[in-house]
C-alpha atoms as a PDB file:
ATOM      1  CA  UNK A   1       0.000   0.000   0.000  1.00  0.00           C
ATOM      2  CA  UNK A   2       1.390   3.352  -1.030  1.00  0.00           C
ATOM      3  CA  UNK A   3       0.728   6.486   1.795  1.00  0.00           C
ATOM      4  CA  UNK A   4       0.258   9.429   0.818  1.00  0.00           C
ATOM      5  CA  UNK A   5       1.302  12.245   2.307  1.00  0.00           C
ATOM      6  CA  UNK A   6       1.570  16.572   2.130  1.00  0.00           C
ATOM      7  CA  UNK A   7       4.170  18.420   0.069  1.00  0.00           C
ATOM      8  CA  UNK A   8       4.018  21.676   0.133  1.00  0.00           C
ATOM      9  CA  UNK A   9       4.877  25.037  -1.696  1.00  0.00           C
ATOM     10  CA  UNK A  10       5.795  27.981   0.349  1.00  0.00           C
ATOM     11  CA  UNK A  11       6.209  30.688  -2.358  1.00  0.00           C
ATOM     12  CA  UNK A  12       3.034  29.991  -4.164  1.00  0.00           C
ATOM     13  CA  UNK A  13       0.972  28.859  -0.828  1.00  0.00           C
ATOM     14  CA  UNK A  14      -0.583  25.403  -2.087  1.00  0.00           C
ATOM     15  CA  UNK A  15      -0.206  21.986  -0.650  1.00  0.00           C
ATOM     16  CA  UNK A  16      -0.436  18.457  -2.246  1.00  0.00           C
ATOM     17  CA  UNK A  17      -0.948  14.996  -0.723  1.00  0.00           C
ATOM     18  CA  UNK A  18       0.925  12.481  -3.071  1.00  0.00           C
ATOM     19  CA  UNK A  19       2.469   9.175  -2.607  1.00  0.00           C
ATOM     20  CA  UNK A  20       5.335   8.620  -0.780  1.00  0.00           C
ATOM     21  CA  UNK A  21       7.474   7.291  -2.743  1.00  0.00           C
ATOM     22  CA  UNK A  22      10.560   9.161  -3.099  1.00  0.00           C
ATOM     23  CA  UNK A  23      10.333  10.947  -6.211  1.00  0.00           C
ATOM     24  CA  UNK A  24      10.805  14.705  -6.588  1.00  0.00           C
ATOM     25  CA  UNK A  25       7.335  16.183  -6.568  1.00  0.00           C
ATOM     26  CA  UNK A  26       7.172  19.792  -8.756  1.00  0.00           C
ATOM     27  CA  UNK A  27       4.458  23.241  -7.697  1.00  0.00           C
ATOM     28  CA  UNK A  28       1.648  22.910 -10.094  1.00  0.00           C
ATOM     29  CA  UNK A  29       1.801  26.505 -10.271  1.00  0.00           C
ATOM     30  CA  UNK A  30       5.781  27.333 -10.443  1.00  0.00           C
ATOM     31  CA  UNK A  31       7.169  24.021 -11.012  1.00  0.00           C
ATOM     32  CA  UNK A  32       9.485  23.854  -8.006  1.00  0.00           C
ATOM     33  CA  UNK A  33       9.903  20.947  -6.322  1.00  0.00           C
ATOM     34  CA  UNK A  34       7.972  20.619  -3.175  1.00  0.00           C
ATOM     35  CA  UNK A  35       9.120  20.548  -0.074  1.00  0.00           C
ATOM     36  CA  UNK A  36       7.933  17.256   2.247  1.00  0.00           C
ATOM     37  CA  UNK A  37       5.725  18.539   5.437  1.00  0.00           C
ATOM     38  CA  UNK A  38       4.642  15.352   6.574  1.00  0.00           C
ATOM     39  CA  UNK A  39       1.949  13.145   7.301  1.00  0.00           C
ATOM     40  CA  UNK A  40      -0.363  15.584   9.649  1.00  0.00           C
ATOM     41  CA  UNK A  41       0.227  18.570   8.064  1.00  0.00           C
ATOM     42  CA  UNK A  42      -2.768  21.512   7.694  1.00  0.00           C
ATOM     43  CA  UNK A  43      -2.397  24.213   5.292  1.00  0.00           C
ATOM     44  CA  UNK A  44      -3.620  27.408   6.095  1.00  0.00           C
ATOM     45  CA  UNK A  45      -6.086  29.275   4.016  1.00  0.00           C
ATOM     46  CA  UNK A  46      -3.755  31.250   1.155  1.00  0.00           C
ATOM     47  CA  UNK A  47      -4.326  34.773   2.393  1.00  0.00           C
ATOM     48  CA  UNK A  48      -3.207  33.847   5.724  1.00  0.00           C
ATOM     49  CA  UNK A  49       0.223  35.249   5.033  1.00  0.00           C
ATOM     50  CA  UNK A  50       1.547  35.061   9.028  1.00  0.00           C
ATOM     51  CA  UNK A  51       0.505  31.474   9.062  1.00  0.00           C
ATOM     52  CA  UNK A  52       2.488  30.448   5.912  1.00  0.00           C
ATOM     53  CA  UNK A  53       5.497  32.338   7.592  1.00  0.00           C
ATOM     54  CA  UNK A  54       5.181  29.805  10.502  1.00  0.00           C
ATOM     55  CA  UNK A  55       4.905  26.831   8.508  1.00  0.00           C
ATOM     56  CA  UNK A  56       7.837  28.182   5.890  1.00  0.00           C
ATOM     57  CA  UNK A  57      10.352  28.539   9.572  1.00  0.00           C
ATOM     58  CA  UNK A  58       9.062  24.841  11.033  1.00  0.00           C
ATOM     59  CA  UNK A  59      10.028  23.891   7.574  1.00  0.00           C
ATOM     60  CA  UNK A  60      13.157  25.500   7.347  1.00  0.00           C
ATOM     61  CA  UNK A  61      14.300  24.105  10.565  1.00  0.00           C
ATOM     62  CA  UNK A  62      14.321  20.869   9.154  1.00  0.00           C
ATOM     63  CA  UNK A  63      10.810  20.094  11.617  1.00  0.00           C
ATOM     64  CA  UNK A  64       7.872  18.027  10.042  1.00  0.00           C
ATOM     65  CA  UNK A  65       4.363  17.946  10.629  1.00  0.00           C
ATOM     66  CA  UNK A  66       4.202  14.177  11.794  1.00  0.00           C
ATOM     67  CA  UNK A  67       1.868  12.569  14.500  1.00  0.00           C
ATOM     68  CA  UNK A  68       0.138   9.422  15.287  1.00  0.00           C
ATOM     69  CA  UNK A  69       2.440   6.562  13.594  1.00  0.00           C
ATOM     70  CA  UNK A  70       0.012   4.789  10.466  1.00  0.00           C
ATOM     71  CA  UNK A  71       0.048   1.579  12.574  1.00  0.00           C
ATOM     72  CA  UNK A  72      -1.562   3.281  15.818  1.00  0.00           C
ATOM     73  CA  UNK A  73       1.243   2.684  18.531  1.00  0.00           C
ATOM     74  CA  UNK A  74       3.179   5.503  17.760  1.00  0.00           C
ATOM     75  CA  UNK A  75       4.222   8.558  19.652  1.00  0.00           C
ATOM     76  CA  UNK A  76       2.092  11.779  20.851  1.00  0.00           C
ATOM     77  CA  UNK A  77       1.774  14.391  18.215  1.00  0.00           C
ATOM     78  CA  UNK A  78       3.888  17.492  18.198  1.00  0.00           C
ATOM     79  CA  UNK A  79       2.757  20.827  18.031  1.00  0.00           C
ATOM     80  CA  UNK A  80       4.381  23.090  15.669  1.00  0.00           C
ATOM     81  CA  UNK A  81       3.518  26.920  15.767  1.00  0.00           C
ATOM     82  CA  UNK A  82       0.748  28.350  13.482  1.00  0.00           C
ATOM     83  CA  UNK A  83       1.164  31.881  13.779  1.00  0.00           C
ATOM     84  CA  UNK A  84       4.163  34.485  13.771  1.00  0.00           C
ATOM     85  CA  UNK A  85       3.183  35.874  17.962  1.00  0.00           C
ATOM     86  CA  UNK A  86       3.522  31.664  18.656  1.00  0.00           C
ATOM     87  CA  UNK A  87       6.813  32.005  16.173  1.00  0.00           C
ATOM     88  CA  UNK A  88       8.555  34.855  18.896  1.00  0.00           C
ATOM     89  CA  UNK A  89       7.355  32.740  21.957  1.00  0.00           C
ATOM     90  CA  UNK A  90       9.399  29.748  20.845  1.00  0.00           C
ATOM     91  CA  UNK A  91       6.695  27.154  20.892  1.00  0.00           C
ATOM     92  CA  UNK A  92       8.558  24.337  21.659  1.00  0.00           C
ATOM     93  CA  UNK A  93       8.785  21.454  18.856  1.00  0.00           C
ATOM     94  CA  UNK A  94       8.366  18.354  21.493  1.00  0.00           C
END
């Protein structure tokens, strides 16, 4: 069974769920390639510009938008800022 999961681009503000399966996935829009976000990742709405600057620094920092493991006996999910005021606080990535 192939899993899909999000890919995301920043720049244009659009997410994708494709399979997982290791191949370079391009923008629709600006044919880019995408950058991975992970399995539990929720775009904001496009004209939410302070929301796509928090998900373009969890991104950046190398973090991933992953939760509950596809089997069930995973780990706890982590919370990942949403905003730029959460952004200055530091949320912490657990």
């Amino acid at each position: 069974m192939t899993y899909k999961v999000h890919y995301v681009c920043v720049p244009c503000r659009q997410s994708h769920k494709l399979p997982w399966d290791g191949a370079e996935h391009l923008c629709t829009r600006c044919r880019t390639p995408m950058t991975y976000a992970g399995h539990d990742f929720a775009a904001p709405r496009r004209r939410r510009s302070g929301e796509w600057a928090a998900v373009a620094a969890v991104l950046a920092a190398g973090l991933r938008y992953e939760g509950f493991e596809t089997c069930g006996c995973g780990r706890d999910p982590k919370p990942r800022p949403r905003t730029r005021a959460q952004l200055r606080r530091g949320l912490p990535a657990r």
